[in-house]
C-alpha atoms as a PDB file:
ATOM      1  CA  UNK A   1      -6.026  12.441  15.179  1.00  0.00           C
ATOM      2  CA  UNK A   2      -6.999   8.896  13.962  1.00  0.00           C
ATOM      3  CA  UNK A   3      -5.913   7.356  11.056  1.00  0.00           C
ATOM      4  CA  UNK A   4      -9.034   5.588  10.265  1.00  0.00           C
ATOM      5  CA  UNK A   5     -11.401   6.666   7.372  1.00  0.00           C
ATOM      6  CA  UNK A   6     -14.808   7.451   8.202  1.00  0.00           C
ATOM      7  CA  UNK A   7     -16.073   4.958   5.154  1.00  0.00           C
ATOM      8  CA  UNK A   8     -14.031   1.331   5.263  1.00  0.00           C
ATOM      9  CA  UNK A   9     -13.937  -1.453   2.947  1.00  0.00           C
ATOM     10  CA  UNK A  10     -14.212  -4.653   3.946  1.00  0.00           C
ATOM     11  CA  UNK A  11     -12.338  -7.598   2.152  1.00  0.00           C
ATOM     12  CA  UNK A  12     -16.068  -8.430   0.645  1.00  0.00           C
ATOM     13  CA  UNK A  13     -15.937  -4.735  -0.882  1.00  0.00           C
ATOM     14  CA  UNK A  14     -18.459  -3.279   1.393  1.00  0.00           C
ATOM     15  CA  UNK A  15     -18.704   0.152   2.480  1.00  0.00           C
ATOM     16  CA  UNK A  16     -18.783  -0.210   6.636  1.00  0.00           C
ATOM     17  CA  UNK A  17     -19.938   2.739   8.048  1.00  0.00           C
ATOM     18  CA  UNK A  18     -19.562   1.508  12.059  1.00  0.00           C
ATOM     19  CA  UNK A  19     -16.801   4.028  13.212  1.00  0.00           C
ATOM     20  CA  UNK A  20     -17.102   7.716  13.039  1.00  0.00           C
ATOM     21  CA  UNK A  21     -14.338  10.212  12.830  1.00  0.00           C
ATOM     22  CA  UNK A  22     -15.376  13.929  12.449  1.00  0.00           C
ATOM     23  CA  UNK A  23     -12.221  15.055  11.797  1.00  0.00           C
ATOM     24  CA  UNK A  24     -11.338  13.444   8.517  1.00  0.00           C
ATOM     25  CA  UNK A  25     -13.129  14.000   5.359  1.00  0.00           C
ATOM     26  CA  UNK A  26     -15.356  10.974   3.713  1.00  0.00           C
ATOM     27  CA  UNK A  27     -13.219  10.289   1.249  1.00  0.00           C
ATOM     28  CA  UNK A  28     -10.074  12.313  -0.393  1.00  0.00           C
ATOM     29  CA  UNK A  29      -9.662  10.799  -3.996  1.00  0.00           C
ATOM     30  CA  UNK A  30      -8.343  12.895  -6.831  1.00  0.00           C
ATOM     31  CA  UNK A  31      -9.538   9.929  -9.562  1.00  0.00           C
ATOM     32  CA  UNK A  32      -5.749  10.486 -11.411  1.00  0.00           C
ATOM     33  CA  UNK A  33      -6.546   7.689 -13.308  1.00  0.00           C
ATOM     34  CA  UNK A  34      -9.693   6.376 -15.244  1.00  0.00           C
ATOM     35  CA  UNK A  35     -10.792   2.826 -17.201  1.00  0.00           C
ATOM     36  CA  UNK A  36     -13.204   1.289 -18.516  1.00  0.00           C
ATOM     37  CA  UNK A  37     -14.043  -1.963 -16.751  1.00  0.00           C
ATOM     38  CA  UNK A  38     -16.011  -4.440 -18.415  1.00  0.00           C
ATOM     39  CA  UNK A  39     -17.300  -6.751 -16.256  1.00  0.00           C
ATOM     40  CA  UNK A  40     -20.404  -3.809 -16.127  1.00  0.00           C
ATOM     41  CA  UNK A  41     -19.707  -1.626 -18.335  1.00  0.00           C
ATOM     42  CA  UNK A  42     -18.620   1.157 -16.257  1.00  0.00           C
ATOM     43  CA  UNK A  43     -16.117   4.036 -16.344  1.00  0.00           C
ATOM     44  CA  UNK A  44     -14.547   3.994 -12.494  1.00  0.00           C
ATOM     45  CA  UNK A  45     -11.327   5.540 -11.229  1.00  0.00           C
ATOM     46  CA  UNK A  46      -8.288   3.084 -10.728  1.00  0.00           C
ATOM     47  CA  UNK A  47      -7.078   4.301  -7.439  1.00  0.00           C
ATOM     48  CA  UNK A  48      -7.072   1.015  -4.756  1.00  0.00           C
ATOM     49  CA  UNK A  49     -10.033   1.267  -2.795  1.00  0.00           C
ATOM     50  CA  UNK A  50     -11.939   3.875  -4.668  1.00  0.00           C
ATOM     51  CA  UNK A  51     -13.463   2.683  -7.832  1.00  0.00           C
ATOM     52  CA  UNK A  52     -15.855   5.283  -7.759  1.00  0.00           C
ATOM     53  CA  UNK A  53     -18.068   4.586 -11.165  1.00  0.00           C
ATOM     54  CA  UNK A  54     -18.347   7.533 -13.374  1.00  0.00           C
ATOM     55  CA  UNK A  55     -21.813   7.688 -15.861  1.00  0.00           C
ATOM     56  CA  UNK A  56     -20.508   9.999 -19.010  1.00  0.00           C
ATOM     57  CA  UNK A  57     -23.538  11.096 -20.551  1.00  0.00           C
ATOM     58  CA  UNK A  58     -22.334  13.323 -23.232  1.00  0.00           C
ATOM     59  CA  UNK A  59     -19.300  13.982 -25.306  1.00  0.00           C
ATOM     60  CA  UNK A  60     -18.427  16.736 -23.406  1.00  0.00           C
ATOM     61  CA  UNK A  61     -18.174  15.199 -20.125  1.00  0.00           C
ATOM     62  CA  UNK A  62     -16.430  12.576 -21.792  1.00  0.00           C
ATOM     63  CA  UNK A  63     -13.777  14.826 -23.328  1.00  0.00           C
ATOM     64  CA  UNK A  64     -13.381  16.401 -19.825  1.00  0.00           C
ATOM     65  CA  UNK A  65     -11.982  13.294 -18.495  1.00  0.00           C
ATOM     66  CA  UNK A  66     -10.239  11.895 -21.466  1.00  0.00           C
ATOM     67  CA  UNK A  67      -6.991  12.952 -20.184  1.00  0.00           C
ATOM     68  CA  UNK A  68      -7.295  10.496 -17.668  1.00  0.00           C
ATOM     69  CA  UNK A  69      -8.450   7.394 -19.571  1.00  0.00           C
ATOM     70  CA  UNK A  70      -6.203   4.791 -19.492  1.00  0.00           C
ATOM     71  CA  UNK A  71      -6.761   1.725 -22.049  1.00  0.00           C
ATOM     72  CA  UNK A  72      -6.063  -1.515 -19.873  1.00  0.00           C
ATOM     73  CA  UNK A  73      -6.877  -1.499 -15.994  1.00  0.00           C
ATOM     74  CA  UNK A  74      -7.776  -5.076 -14.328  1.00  0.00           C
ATOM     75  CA  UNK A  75     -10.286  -4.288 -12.243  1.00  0.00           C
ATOM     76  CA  UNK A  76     -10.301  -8.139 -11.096  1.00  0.00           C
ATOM     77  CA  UNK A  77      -6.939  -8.476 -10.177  1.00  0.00           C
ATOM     78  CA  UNK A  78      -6.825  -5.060  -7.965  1.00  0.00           C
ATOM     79  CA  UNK A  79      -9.928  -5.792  -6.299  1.00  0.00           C
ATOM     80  CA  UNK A  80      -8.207  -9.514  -5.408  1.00  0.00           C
ATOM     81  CA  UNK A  81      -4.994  -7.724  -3.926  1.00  0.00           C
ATOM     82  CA  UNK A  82      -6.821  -5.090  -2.072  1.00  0.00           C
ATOM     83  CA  UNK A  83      -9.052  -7.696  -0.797  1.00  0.00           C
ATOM     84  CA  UNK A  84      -5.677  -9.915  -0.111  1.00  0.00           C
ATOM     85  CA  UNK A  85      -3.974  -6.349   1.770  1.00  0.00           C
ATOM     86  CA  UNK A  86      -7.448  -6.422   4.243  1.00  0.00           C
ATOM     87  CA  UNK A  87      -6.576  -9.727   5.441  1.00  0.00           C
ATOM     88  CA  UNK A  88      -3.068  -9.250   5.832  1.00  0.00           C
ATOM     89  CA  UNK A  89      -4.148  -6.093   7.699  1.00  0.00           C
ATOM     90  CA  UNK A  90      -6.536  -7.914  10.015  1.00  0.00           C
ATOM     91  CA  UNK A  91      -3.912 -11.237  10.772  1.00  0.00           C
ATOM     92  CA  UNK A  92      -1.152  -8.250  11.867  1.00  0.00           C
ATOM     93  CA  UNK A  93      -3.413  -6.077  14.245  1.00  0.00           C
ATOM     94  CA  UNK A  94      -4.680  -9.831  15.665  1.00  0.00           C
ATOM     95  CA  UNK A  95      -1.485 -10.565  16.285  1.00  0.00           C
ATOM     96  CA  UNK A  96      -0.233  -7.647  17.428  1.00  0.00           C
ATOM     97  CA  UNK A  97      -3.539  -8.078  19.910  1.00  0.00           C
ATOM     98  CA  UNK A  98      -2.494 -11.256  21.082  1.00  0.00           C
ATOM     99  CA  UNK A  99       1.377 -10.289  22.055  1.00  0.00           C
ATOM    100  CA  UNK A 100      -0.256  -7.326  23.766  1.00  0.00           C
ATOM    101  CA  UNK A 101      -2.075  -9.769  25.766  1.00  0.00           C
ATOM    102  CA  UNK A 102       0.491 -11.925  26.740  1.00  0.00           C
ATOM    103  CA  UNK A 103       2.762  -9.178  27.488  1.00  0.00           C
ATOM    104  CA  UNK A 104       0.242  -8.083  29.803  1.00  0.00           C
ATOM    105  CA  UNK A 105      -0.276 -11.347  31.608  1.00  0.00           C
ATOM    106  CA  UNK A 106       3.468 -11.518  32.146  1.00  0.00           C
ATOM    107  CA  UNK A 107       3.759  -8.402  33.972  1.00  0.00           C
END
């Protein structure tokens, strides 16, 4: 089994949707954690790489999820790491490639 996800992000935050894996759900989040970020005023889960956006209409829905509200979450700086993990990501498997290679050519 592969341990790709059928949805990636790539380090400009966009959902790529180029490789498909039927054996692996969409995405498995259990949104432990909720803020509030304000750079637009949305409720969205703190897990790296999620940040699905929640729209609490009522008070109901919001005292569902109050539980897992958490005051202070910077959005900014976790988007910048994950962002910074992608490329770091990307550099290894390249140079992983590249040793490959020239192992390859030696033999």
């Amino acid at each position: 089994m592969s341990n790709k996800k059928i949805f990636e992000m790539d380090e400009n935050l966009r959902l790529r949707t180029d490789r498909i894996y039927v054996n692996q759900t969409i995405f498995n989040c259990q949104h432990p954690q909720l803020a509030f970020d304000r750079r637009d005023d949305h409720i969205k889960c703190t897990t790296t790489g999620c940040w699905r956006e929640f729209w609490l209409r009522t008070d109901a829905e919001y005292y569902t999820f109050k539980d897992r509200m958490i005051d202070k979450f910077d959005f900014e700086k976790a988007e910048k790491e994950f962002k910074r993990q992608i490329r770091l990501a990307k550099a290894k498997a390249k140079k992983e490639k590249e040793i490959s290679d020239k192992a390859k050519g030696l033999l």
